[in-house]
Protein backbone atom coordinates (compact mmCIF):
# COMPACT_ATOMS: atom_id res chain seq x y z
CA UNK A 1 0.00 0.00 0.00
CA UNK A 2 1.40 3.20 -0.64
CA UNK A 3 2.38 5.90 1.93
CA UNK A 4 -0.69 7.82 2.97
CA UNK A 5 -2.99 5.68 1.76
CA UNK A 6 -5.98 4.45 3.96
CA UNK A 7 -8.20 1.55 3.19
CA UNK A 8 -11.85 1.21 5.18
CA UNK A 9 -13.50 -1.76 5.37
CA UNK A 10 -17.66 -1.27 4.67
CA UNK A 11 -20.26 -3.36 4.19
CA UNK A 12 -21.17 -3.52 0.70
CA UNK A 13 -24.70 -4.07 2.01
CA UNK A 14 -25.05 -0.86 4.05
CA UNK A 15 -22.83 0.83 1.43
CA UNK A 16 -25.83 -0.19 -1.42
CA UNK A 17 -28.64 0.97 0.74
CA UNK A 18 -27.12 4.38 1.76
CA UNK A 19 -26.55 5.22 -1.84
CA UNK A 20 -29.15 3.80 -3.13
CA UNK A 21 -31.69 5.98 -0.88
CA UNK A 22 -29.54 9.27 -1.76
CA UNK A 23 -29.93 8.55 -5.57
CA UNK A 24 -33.80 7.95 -4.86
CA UNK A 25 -34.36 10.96 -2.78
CA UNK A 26 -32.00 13.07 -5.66
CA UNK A 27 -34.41 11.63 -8.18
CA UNK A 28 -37.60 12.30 -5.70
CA UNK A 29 -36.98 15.76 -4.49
CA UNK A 30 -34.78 17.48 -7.63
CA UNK A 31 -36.12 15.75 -10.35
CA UNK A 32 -39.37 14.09 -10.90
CA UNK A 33 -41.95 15.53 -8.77
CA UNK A 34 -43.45 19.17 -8.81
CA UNK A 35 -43.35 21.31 -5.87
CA UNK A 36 -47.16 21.62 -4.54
CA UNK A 37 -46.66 25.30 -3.76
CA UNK A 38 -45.83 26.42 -7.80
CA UNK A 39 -46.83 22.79 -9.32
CA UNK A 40 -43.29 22.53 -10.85
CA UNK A 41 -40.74 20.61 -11.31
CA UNK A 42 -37.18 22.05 -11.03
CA UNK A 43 -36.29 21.76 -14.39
CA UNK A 44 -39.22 23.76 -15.20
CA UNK A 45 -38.82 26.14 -12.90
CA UNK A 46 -35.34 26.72 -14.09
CA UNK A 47 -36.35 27.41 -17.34
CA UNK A 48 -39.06 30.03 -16.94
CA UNK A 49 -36.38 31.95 -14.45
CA UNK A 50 -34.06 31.65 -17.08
CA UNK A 51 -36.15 32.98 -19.55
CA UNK A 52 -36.97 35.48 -17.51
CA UNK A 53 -33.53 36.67 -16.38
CA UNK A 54 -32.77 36.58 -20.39
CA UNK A 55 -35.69 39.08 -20.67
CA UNK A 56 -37.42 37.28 -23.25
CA UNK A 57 -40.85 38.53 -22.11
CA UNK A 58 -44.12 38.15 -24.40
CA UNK A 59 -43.62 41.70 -25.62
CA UNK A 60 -40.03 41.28 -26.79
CA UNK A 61 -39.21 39.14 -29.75
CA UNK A 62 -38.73 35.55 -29.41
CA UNK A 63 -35.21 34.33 -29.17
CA UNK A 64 -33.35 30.80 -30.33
CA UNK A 65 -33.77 28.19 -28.28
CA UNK A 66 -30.43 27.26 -28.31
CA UNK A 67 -29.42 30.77 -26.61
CA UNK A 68 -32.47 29.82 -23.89
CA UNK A 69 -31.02 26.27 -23.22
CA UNK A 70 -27.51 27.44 -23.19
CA UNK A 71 -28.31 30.10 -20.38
CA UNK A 72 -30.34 27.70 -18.56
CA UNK A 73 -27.86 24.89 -18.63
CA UNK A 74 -24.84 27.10 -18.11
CA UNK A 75 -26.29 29.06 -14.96
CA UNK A 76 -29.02 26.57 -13.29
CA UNK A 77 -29.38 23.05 -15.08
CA UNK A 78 -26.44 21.06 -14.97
CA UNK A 79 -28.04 18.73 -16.98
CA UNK A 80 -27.92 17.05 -20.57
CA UNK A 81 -29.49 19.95 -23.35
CA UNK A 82 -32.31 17.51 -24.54
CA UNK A 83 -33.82 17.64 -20.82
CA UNK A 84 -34.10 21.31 -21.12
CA UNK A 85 -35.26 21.65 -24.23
CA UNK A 86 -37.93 19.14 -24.02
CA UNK A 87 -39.19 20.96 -20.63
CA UNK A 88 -39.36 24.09 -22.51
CA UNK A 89 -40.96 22.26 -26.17
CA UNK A 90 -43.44 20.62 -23.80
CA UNK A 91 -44.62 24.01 -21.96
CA UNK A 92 -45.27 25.25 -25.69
CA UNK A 93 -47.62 22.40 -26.61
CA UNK A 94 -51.49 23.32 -26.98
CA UNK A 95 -52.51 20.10 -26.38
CA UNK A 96 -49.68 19.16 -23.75
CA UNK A 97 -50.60 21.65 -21.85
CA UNK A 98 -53.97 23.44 -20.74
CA UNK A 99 -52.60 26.75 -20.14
CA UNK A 100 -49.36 27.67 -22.09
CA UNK A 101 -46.10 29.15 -20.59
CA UNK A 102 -44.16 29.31 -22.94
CA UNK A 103 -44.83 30.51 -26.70
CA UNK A 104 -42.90 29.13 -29.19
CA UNK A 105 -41.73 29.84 -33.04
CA UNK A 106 -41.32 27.03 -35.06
CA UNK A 107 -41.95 22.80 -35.13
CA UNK A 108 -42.69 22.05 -31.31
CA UNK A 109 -43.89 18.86 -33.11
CA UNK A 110 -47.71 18.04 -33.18
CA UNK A 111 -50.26 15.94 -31.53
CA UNK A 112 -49.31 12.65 -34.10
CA UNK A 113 -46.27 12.07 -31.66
CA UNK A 114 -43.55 14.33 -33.96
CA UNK A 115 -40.97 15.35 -32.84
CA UNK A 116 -39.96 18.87 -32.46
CA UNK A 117 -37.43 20.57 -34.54
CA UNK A 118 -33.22 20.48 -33.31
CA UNK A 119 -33.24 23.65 -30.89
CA UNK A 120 -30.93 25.69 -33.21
CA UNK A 121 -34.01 25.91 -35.61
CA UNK A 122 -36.96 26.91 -33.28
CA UNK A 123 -37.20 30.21 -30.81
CA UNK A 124 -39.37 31.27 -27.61
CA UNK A 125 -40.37 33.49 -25.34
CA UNK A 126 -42.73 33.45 -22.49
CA UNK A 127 -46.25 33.50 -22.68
CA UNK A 128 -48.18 36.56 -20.92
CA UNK A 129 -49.88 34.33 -18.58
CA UNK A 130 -46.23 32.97 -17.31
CA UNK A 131 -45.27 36.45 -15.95
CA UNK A 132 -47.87 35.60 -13.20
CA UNK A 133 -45.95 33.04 -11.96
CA UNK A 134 -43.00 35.20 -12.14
CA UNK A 135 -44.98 38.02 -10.41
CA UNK A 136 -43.03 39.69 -7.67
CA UNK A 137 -39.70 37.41 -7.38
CA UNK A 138 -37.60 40.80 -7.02
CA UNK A 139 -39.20 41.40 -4.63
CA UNK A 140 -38.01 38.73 -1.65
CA UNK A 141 -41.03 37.20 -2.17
CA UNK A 142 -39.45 33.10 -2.09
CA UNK A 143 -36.06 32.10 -0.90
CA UNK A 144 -32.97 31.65 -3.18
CA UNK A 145 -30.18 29.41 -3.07
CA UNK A 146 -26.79 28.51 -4.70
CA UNK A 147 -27.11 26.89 -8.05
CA UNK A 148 -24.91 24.00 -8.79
CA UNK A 149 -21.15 26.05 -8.96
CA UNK A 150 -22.57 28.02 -6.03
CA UNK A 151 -22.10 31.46 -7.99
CA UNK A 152 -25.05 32.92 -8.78
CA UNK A 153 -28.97 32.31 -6.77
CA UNK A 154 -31.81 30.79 -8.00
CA UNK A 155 -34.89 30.56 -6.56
CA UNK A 156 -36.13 27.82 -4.59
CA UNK A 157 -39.78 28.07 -5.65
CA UNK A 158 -41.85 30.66 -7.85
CA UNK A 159 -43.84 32.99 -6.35
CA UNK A 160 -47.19 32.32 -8.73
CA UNK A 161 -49.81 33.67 -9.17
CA UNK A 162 -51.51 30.91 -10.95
CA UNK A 163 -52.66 27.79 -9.30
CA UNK A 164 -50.11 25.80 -12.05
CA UNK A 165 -50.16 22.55 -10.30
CA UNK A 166 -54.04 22.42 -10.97
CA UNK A 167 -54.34 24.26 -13.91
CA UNK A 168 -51.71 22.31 -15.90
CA UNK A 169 -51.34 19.02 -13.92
CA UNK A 170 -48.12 16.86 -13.72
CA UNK A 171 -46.64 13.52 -14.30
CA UNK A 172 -43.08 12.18 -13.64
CA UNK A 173 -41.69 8.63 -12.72
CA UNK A 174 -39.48 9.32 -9.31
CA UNK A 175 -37.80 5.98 -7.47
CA UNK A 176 -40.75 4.23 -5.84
CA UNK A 177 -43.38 6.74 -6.61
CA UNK A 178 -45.32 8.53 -9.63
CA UNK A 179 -47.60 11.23 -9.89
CA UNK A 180 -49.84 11.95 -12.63
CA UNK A 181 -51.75 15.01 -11.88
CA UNK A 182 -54.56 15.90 -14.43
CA UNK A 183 -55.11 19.28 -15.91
CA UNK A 184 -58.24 21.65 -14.95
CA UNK A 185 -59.86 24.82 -15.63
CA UNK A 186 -58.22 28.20 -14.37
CA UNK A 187 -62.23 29.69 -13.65
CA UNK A 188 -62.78 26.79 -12.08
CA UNK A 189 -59.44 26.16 -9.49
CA UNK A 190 -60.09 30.41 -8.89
CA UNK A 191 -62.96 29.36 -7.63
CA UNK A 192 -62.29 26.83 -5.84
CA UNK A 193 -59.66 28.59 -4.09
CA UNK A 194 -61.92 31.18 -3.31
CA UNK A 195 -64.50 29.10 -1.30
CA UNK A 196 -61.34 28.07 0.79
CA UNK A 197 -60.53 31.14 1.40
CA UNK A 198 -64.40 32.01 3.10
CA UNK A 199 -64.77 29.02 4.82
CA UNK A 200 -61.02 27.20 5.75
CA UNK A 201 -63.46 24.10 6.95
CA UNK A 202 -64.91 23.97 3.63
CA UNK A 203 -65.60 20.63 3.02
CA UNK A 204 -64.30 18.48 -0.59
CA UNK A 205 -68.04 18.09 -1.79
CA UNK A 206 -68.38 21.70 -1.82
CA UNK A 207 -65.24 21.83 -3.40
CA UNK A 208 -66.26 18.99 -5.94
CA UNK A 209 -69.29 21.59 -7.02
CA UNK A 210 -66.66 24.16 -7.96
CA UNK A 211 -64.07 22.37 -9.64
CA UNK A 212 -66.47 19.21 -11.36
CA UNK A 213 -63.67 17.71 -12.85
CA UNK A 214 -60.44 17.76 -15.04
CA UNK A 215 -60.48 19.73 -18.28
CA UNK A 216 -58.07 18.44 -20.78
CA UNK A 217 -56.58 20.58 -23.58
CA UNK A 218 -57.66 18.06 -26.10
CA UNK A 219 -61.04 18.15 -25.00
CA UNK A 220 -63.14 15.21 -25.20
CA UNK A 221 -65.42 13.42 -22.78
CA UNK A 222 -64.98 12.34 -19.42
CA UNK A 223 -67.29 9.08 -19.05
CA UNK A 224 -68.48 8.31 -15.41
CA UNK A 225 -68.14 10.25 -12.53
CA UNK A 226 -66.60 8.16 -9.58
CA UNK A 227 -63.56 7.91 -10.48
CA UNK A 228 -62.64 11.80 -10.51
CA UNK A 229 -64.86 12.08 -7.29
CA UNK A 230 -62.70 9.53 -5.93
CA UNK A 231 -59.61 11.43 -7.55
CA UNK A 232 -60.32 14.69 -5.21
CA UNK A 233 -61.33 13.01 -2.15
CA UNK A 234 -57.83 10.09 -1.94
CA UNK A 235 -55.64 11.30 -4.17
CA UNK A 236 -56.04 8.49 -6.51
CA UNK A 237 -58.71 7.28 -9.01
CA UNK A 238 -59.16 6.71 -12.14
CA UNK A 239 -60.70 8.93 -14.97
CA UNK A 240 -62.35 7.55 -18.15
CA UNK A 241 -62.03 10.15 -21.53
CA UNK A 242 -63.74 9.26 -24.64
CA UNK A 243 -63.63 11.02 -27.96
CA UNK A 244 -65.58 13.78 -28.74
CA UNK A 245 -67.25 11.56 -31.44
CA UNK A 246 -70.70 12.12 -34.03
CA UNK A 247 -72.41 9.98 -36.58
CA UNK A 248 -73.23 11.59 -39.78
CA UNK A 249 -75.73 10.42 -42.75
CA UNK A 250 -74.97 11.61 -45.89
CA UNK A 251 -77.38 11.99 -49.03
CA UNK A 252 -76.69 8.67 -50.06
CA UNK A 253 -77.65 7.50 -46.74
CA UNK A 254 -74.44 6.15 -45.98
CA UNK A 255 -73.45 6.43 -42.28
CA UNK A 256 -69.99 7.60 -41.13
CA UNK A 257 -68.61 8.24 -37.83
CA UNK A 258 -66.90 12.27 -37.20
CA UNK A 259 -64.09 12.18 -34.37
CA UNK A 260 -63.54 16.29 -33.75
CA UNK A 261 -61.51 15.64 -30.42
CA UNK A 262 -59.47 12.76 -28.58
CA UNK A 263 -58.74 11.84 -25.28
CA UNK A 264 -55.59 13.62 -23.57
CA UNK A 265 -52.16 12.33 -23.94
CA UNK A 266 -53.20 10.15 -26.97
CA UNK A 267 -50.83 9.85 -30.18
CA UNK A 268 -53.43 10.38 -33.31
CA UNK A 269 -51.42 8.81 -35.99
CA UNK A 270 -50.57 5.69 -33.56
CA UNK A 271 -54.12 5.08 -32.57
CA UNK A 272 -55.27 5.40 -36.13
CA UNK A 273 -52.29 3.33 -37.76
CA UNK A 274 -53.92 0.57 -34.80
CA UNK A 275 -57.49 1.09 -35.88
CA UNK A 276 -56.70 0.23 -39.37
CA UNK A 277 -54.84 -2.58 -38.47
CA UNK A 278 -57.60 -3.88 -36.12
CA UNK A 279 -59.60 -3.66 -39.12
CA UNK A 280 -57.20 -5.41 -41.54
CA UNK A 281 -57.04 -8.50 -38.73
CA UNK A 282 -60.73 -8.11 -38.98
CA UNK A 283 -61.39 -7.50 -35.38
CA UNK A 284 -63.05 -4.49 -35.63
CA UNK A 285 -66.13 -4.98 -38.47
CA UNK A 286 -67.82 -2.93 -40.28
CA UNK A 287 -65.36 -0.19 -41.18
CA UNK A 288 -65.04 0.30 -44.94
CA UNK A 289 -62.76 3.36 -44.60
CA UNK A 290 -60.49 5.98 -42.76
CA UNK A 291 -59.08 9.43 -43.11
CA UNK A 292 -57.35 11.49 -41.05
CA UNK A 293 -59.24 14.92 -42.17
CA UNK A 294 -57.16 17.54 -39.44
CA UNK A 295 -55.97 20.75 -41.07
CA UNK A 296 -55.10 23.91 -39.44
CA UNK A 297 -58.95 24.73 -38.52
CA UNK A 298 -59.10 21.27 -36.23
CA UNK A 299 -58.98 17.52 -35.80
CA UNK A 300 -61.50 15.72 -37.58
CA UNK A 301 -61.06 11.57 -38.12
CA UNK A 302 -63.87 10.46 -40.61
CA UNK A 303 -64.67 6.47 -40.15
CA UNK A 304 -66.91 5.54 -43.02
CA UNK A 305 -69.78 2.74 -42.46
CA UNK A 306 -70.20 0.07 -44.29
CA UNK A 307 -74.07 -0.09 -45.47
CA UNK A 308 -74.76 -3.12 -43.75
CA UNK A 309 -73.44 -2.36 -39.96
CA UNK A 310 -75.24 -0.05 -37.35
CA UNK A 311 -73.19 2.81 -36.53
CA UNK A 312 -73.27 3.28 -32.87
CA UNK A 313 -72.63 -0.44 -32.62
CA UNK A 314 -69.20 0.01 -34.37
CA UNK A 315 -68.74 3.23 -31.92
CA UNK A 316 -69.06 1.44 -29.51
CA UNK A 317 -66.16 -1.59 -30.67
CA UNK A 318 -64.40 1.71 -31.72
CA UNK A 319 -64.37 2.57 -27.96
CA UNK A 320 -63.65 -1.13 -26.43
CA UNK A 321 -60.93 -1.86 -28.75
CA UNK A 322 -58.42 1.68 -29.82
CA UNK A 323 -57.74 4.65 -27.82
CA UNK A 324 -61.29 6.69 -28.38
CA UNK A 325 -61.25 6.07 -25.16
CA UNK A 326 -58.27 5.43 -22.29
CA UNK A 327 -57.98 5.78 -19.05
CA UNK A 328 -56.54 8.65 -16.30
CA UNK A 329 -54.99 7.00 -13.85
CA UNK A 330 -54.99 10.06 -11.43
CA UNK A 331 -52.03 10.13 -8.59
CA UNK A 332 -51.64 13.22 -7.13
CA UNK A 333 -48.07 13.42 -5.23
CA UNK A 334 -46.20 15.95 -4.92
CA UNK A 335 -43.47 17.91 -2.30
CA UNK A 336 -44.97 19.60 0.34
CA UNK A 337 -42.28 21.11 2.26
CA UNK A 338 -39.91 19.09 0.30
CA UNK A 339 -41.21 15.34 1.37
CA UNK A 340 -43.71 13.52 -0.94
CA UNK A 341 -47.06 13.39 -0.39
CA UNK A 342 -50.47 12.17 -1.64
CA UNK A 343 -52.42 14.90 -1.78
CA UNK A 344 -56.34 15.47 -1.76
CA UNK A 345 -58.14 18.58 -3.66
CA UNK A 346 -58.81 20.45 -0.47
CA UNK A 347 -54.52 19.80 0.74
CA UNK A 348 -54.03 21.15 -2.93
CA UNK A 349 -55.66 24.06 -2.55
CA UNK A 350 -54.95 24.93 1.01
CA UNK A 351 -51.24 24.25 0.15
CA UNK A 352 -51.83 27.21 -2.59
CA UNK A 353 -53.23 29.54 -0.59
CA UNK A 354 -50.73 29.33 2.09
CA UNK A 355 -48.31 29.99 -0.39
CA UNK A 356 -49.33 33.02 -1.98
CA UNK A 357 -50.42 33.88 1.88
CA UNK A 358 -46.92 33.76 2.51
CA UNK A 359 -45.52 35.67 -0.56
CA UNK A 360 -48.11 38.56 0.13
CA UNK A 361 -46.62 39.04 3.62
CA UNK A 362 -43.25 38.94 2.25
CA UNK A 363 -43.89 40.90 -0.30
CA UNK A 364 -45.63 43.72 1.81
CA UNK A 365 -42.54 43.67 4.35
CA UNK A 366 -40.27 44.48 1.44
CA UNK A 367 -42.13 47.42 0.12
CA UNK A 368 -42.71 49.02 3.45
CA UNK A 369 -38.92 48.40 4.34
CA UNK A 370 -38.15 50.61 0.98
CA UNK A 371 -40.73 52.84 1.64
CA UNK A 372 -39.32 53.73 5.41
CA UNK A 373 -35.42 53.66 3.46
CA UNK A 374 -36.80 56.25 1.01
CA UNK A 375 -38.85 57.99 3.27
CA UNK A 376 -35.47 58.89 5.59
CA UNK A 377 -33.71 59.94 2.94
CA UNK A 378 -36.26 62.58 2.46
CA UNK A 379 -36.70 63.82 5.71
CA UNK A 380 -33.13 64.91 4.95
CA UNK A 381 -33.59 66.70 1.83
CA UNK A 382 -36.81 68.34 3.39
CA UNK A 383 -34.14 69.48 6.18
CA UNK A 384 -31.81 70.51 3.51
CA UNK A 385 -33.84 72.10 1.91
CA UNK A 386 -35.31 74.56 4.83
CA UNK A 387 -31.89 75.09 5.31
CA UNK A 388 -30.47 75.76 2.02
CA UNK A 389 -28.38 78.46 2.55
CA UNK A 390 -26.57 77.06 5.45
CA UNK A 391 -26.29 73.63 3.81
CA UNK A 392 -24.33 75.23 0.93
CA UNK A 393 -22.41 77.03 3.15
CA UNK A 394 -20.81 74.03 4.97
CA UNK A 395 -20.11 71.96 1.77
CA UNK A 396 -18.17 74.99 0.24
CA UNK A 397 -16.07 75.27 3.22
CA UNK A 398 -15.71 71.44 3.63
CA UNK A 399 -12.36 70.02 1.64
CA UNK A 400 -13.41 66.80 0.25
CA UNK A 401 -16.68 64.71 0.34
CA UNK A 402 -15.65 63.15 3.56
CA UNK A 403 -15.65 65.85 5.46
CA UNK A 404 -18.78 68.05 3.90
CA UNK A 405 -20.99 64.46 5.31
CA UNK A 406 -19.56 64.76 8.84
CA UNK A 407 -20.17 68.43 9.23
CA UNK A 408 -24.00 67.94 8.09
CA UNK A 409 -24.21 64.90 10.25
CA UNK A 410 -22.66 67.11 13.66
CA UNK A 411 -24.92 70.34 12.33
CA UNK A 412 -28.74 69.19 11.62
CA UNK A 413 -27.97 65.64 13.28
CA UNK A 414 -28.80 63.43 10.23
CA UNK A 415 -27.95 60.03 9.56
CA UNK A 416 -24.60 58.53 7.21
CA UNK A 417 -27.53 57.80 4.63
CA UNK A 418 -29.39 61.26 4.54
CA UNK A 419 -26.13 62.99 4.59
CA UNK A 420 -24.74 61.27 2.02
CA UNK A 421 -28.45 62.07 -0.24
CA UNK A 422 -28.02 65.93 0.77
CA UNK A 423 -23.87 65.77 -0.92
CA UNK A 424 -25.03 64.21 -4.10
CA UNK A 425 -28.18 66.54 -4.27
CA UNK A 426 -28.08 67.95 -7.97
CA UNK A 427 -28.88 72.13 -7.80
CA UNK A 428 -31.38 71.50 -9.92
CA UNK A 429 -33.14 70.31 -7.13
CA UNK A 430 -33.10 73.55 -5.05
CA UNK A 431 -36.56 74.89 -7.08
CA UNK A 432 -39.42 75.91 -5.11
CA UNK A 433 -40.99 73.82 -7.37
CA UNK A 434 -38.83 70.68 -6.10
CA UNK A 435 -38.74 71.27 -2.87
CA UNK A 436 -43.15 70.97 -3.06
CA UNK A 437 -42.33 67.34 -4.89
CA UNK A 438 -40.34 66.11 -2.16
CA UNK A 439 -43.19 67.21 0.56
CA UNK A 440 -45.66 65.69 -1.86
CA UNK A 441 -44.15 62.10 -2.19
CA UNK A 442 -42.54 62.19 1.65
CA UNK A 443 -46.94 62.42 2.71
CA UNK A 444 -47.78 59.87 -0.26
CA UNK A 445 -45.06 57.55 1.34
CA UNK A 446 -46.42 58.02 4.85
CA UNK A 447 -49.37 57.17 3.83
CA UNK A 448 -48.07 54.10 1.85
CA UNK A 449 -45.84 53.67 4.93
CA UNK A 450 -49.41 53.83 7.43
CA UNK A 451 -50.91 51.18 4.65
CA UNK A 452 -48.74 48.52 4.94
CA UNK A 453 -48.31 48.24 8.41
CA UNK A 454 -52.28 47.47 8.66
CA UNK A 455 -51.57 44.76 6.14
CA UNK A 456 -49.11 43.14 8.34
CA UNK A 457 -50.90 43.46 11.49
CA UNK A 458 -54.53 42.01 10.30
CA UNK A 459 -54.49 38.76 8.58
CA UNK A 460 -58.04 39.63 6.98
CA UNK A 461 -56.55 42.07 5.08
CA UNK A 462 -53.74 39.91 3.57
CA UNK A 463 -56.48 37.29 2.46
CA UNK A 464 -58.39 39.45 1.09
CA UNK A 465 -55.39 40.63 -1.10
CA UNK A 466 -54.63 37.18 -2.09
CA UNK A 467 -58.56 36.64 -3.29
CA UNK A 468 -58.94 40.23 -5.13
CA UNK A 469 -55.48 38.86 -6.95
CA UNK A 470 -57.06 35.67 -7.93
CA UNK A 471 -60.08 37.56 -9.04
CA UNK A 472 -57.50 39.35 -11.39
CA UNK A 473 -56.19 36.45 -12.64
CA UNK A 474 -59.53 34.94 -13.85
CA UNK A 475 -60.63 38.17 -14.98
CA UNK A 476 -57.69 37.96 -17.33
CA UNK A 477 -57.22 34.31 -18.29
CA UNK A 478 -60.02 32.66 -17.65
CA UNK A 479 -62.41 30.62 -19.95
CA UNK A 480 -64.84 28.01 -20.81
CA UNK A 481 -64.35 24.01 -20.77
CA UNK A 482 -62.82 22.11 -23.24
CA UNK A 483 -64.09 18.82 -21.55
């Protein structure tokens, strides 16, 4: 053995399990499940922030997603580029995702399972509704920590505005555990949220009436109720969606069936390429003819019907044997305070409004602690500027900076901050005129000042700035079911 050199004996049995359980947790807590609080997972969170910090906002122009993936990879991600870039394709989906975050230019592949264009050919930007879950991170609204090289912050959750674990849903495979979290409607989760909000005790029936059930971006049919009922009162359950399918005669009298929408998370081109050969094996009967119809304007999948065969009959083998219809197998897990957890509608929602609760408070401390910073400052320039004469007085007779600071600080007993204001005053500022503006917004701050202190003392207020927010939000973004 050489000098220096030490070798331990372990057991390769403890060894297994302690590594074993960090990989899982790694997997569990950084990878595959969403935070409950902003209903994302890291890798989407990193992605929106870096977007964000790159300032590609919906009103700028959208930039390549190769510059997007670089900056998230180099600064947050330390990932491979495809993991990115498939987190950011996915949040540009319409029918991946109910409510869009990001927007993007180019092939972000289609709902027949292609795949998107190499990310030096497409570009992004964020969506409009994604700067509400953005809303308000300057302002120490969430903690930040280290990223991966420990040299620049990121934050540790988003403070959103949107309820984007509901509205958009989730799925990921961790070590041990899955969730699979269904998408919903954004009038309907406001609402929701709002009940909780009047009545904490609110019970998950009364929730049930608010939210009825999922609302997928591809539409369709949910068939039966129990299982989403069962969904929002476990945690678990399982939803049934069936096509969004009518018959049609035409003059001839020949029947044929019209498919204008298809379960979620279904791959058109692979459940018709199945159809057809169910129909070749002659398994499914009756069928004389397919077409994929879709254009720019909509899906439409046109089964024709042979003269012979009843229509709603073949629907019906249609729905038994291909994916018209499939199954949701809901599972909602996700990290509440960084621990998995199976979660009912009510813990959901409570877990939400605790949340933006939270970033409200925080939010309110930080504006009233730069309201009292910039309302010191100009209690010294109001003193400065009663005493103008004097003021200018002791700076010309001061020899350097230094100096001219200490002399105000000893004479009108000011503080290192207000001094330092008065010194870099411009003499512009010296107006009658100016010296009005500075009375004007010193009041409007007090009054600001006088405002948020009520908002920290009294709860009630707080709550009911987190509901008139909401209200905002489905004001702006809210509308009708697909499902």
């Amino acid at each position: 053995m050489a000098e220096g050199e030490n070798i331990q004996k372990i057991n390769i049995e403890e060894e297994m399990k302690s590594a074993y359980i960090d990989y899982s947790m790694s997997v569990i807590v950084a990878r595959a499940l969403p935070d409950v609080r902003d209903g994302l997972k890291p890798v989407h969170r990193r992605v929106l922030f870096g977007m964000h910090e790159l300032g590609v906002a919906y009103n700028k122009s959208h930039k390549k997603s190769a510059r997007i993936v670089g900056e998230v990879l180099g600064k947050y991600h330390p990932h491979g580029d495809s993991s990115v870039y498939y987190a950011m394709v996915r949040m540009a989906q319409p029918w991946s995702m109910r409510y869009m975050l990001v927007d993007g230019q180019g092939n972000f592949g289609s709902v027949d399972g292609d795949s998107p264009a190499a990310l030096r050919y497409t570009e992004a930007r964020l969506k409009r509704i994604s700067e509400l879950t953005l809303a308000d991170i300057d302002k120490d609204t969430v903690d930040f920590q280290l990223n991966f090289d420990d040299t620049l912050k990121e934050p540790t959750v988003l403070p959103t505005r949107l309820p984007t674990l509901l509205v958009n849903g989730a799925s990921g495979i961790a070590v041990g555990m899955a969730t699979n979290m269904p998408p919903h409607n954004l009038s309907d989760v406001i609402d929701a949220c709002m009940a909780y909000v009047d009545d904490y005790d609110v019970d998950i029936e009364t929730l049930i009436e608010k939210i009825k059930a999922p609302d997928f971006p591809t539409g369709g049919i949910i068939y039966g109720y129990t299982g989403v009922k069962e969904a929002y009162r476990t945690g678990k359950g399982r939803v049934v969606m069936r096509a969004k399918a009518e018959i049609e005669t035409d003059e001839n009298g020949k029947e044929r069936i019209i498919v204008t929408e298809i379960p979620y998370m279904v791959n058109k081109a692979e459940m018709i390429m199945k159809t057809a050969e169910l129909i070749n094996d002659k398994k499914l009967e009756g069928i004389t003819n397919l077409n994929d119809e879709s254009d720019r304007n909509g899906m439409r999948i046109v089964y024709d019907i042979r003269r012979d065969a009843i229509a709603n009959v073949v629907l019906n083998k249609l729905y038994k044997y291909t994916q018209l219809q499939s199954t949701f197998s809901v599972n909602n897990i996700a990290l509440v305070k960084g621990r998995p957890k199976l979660l009912t509608l009510k813990e959901i929602i409570k877990e939400f409004i605790e949340h933006r609760h939270e970033v409200v408070t925080r939010r309110t401390q930080y504006e009233l602690d730069q309201a009292e910073k910039r309302a010191h400052i100009l209690e010294g320039l109001i003193i400065a500027s009663d005493n103008i004469d004097e003021v200018v007085k002791l700076i010309r007779s001061s020899s350097n900076r230094e100096e001219a600071k200490n002399k105000l600080i000893e004479r009108f007993e000011l503080s290192e901050a207000q001094s330092k204001a008065i010194v870099d005053m411009r003499l512009g500022q010296l107006t009658g005129l100016e010296q009005d503006k500075l009375r004007e917004e010193y009041n409007e701050l007090l009054k600001k000042i006088n405002w948020y202190k009520k908002v920290l003392a009294d709860k009630e207020i707080r709550m009911g700035i987190v509901k008139d927010e909401l209200v905002e939000v489905k004001e702006q973004y809210g509308d009708e079911r697909r499902t």
